[in-house]
C-alpha atoms as a PDB file:
ATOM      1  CA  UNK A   1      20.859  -7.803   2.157  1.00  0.00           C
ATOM      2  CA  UNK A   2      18.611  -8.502   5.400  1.00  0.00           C
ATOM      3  CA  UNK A   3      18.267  -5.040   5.982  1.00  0.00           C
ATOM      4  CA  UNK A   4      16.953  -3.567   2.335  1.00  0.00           C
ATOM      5  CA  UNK A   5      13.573  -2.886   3.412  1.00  0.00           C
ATOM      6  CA  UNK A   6      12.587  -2.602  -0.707  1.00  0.00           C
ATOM      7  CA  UNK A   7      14.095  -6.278  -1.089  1.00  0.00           C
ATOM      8  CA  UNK A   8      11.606  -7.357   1.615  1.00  0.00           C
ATOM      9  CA  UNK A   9       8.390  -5.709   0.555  1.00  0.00           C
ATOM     10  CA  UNK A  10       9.379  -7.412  -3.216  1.00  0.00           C
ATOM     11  CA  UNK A  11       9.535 -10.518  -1.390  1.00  0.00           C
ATOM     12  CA  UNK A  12       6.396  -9.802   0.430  1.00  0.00           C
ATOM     13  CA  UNK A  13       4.468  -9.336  -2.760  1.00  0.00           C
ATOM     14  CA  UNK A  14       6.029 -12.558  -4.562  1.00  0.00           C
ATOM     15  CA  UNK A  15       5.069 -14.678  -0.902  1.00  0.00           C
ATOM     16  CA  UNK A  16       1.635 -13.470  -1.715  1.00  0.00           C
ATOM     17  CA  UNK A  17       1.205 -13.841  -4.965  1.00  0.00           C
ATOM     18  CA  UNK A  18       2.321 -17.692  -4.057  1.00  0.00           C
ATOM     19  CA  UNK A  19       0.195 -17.987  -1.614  1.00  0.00           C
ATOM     20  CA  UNK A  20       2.416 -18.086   0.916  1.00  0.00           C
ATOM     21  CA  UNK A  21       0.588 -15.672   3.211  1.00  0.00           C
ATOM     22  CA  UNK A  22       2.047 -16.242   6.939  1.00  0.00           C
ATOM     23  CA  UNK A  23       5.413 -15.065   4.793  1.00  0.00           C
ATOM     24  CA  UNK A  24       4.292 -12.333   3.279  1.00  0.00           C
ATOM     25  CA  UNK A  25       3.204 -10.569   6.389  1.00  0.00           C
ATOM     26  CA  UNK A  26       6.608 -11.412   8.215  1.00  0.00           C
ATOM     27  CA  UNK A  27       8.506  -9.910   5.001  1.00  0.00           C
ATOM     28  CA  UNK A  28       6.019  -6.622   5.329  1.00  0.00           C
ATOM     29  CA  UNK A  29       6.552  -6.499   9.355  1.00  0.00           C
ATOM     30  CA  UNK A  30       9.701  -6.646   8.597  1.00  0.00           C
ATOM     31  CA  UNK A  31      10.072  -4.263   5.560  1.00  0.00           C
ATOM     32  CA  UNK A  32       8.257  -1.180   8.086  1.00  0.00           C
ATOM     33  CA  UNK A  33      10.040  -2.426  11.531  1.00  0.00           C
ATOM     34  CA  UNK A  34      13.532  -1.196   9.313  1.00  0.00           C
ATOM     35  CA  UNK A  35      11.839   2.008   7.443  1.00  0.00           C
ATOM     36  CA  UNK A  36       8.462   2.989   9.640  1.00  0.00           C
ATOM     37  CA  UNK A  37       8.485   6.286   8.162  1.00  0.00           C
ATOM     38  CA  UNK A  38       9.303   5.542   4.042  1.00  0.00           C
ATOM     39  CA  UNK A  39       5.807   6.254   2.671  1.00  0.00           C
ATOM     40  CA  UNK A  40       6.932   4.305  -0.476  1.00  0.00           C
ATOM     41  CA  UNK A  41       7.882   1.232   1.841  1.00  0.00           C
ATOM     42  CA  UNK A  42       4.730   1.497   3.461  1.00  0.00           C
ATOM     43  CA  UNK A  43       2.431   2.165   0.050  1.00  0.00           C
ATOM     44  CA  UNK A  44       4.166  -1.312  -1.493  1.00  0.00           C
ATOM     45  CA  UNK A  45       3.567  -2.592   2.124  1.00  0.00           C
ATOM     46  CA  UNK A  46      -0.127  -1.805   1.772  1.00  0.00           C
ATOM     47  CA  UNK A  47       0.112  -3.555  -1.985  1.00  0.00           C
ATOM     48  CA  UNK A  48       2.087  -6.611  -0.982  1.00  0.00           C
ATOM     49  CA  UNK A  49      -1.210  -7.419   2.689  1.00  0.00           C
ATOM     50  CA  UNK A  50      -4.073  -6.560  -0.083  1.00  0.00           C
ATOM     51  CA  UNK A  51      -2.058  -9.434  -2.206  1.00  0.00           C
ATOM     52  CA  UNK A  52      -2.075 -11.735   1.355  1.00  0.00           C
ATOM     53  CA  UNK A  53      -5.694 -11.161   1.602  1.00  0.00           C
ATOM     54  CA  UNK A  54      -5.240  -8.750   4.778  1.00  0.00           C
ATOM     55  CA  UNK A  55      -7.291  -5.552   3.923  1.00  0.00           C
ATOM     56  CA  UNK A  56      -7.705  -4.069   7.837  1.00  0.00           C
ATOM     57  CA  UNK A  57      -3.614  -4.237   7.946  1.00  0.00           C
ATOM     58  CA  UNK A  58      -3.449  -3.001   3.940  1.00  0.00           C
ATOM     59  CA  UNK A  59      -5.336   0.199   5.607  1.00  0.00           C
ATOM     60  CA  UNK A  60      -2.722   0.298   8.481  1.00  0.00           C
ATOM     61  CA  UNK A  61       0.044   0.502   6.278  1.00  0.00           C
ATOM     62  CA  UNK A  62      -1.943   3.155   3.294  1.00  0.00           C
ATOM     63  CA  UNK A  63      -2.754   5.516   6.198  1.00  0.00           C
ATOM     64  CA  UNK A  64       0.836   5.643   7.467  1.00  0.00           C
ATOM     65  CA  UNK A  65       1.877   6.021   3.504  1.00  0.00           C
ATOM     66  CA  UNK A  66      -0.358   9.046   3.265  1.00  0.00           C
ATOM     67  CA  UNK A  67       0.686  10.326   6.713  1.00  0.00           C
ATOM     68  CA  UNK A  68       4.231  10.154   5.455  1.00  0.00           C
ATOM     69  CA  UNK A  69       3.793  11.680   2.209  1.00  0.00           C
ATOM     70  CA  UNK A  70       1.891  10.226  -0.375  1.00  0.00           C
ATOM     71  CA  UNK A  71      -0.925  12.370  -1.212  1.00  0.00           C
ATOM     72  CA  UNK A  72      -1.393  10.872  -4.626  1.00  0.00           C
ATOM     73  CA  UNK A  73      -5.215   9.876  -4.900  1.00  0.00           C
ATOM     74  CA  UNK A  74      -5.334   9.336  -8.567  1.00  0.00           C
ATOM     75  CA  UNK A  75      -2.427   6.994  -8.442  1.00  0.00           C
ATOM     76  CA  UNK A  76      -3.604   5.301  -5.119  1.00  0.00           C
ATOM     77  CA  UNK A  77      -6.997   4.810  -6.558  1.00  0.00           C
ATOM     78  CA  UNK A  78      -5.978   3.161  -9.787  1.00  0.00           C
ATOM     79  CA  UNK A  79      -3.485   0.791  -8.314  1.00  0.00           C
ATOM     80  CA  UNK A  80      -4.442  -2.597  -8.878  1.00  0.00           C
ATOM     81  CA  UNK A  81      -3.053  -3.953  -5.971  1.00  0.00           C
ATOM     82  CA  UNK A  82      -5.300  -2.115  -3.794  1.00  0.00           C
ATOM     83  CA  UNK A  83      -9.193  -2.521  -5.703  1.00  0.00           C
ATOM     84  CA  UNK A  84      -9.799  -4.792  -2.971  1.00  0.00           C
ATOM     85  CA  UNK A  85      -9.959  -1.846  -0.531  1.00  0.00           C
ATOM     86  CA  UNK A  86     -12.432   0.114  -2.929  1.00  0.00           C
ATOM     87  CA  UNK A  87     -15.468   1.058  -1.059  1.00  0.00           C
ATOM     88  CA  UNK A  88     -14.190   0.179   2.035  1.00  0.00           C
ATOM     89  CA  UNK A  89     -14.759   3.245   4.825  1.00  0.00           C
ATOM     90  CA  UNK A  90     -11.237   3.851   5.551  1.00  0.00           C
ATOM     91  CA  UNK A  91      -9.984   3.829   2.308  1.00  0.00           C
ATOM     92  CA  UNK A  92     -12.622   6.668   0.994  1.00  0.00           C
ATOM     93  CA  UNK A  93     -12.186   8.223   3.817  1.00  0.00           C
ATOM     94  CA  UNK A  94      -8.303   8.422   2.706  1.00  0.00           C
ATOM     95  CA  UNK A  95      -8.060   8.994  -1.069  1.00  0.00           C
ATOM     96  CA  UNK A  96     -11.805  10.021  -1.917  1.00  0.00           C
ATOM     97  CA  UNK A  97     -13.120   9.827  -5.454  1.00  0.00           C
ATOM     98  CA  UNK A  98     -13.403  13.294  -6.082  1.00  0.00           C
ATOM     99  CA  UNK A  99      -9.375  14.219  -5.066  1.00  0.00           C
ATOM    100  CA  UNK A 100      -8.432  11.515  -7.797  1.00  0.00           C
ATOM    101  CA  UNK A 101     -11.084  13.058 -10.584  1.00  0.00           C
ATOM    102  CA  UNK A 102      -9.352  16.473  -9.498  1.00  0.00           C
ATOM    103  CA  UNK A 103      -6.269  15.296  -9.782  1.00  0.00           C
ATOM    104  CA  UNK A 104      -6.432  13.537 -13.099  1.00  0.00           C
ATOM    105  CA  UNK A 105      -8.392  16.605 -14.469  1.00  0.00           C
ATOM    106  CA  UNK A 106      -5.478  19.154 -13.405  1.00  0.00           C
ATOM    107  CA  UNK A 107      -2.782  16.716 -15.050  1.00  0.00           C
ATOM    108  CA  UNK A 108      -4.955  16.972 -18.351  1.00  0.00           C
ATOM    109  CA  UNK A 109      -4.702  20.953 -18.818  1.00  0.00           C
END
């Protein structure tokens, strides 16, 4: 189905993990150009460009996932897709340390 945005940012992710770079970023561009405002879309977006090497367009994508919705620092911050962006400006900026230790700590009780 061309227009499953979810099908495209799995593609995405698989392009990358192969390598196949150029692909993964038309399967992304193409997974927000049909749902711009799904912060889950655009969170897996983030995942799939940190996969194709493309941190500055990872944060694009992460900061129009928060804006949208997620707010989940603790979950953001222990993705593996995304520990490239650790310690980059923008992405402390976004989901700091301290809101993940918080959040984490409040789960616990």
């Amino acid at each position: 189905m061309p227009e499953d945005a979810r099908a495209r940012v799995l593609l995405a992710a698989c392009f990358a993990q192969i390598g196949r770079f150029e692909e993964a970023k038309r399967e992304a561009d193409l997974a927000i150009a049909l749902r711009p405002d799904d912060t889950m879309v655009l969170y897996n977006v983030a995942c799939a460009l940190c996969l194709a090497n493309k941190p500055e367009e990872a944060l694009v994508a992460l900061r129009k996932s928060k804006e949208t919705g997620n707010r989940s620092a603790a979950w953001v911050r222990n993705d593996p897709d995304l520990a490239m962006l650790h310690g980059h400006p923008e992405f402390e900026e976004l989901y700091p340390p301290e809101e993940a230790s918080s959040a984490i700590a409040a789960a616990e009780q």
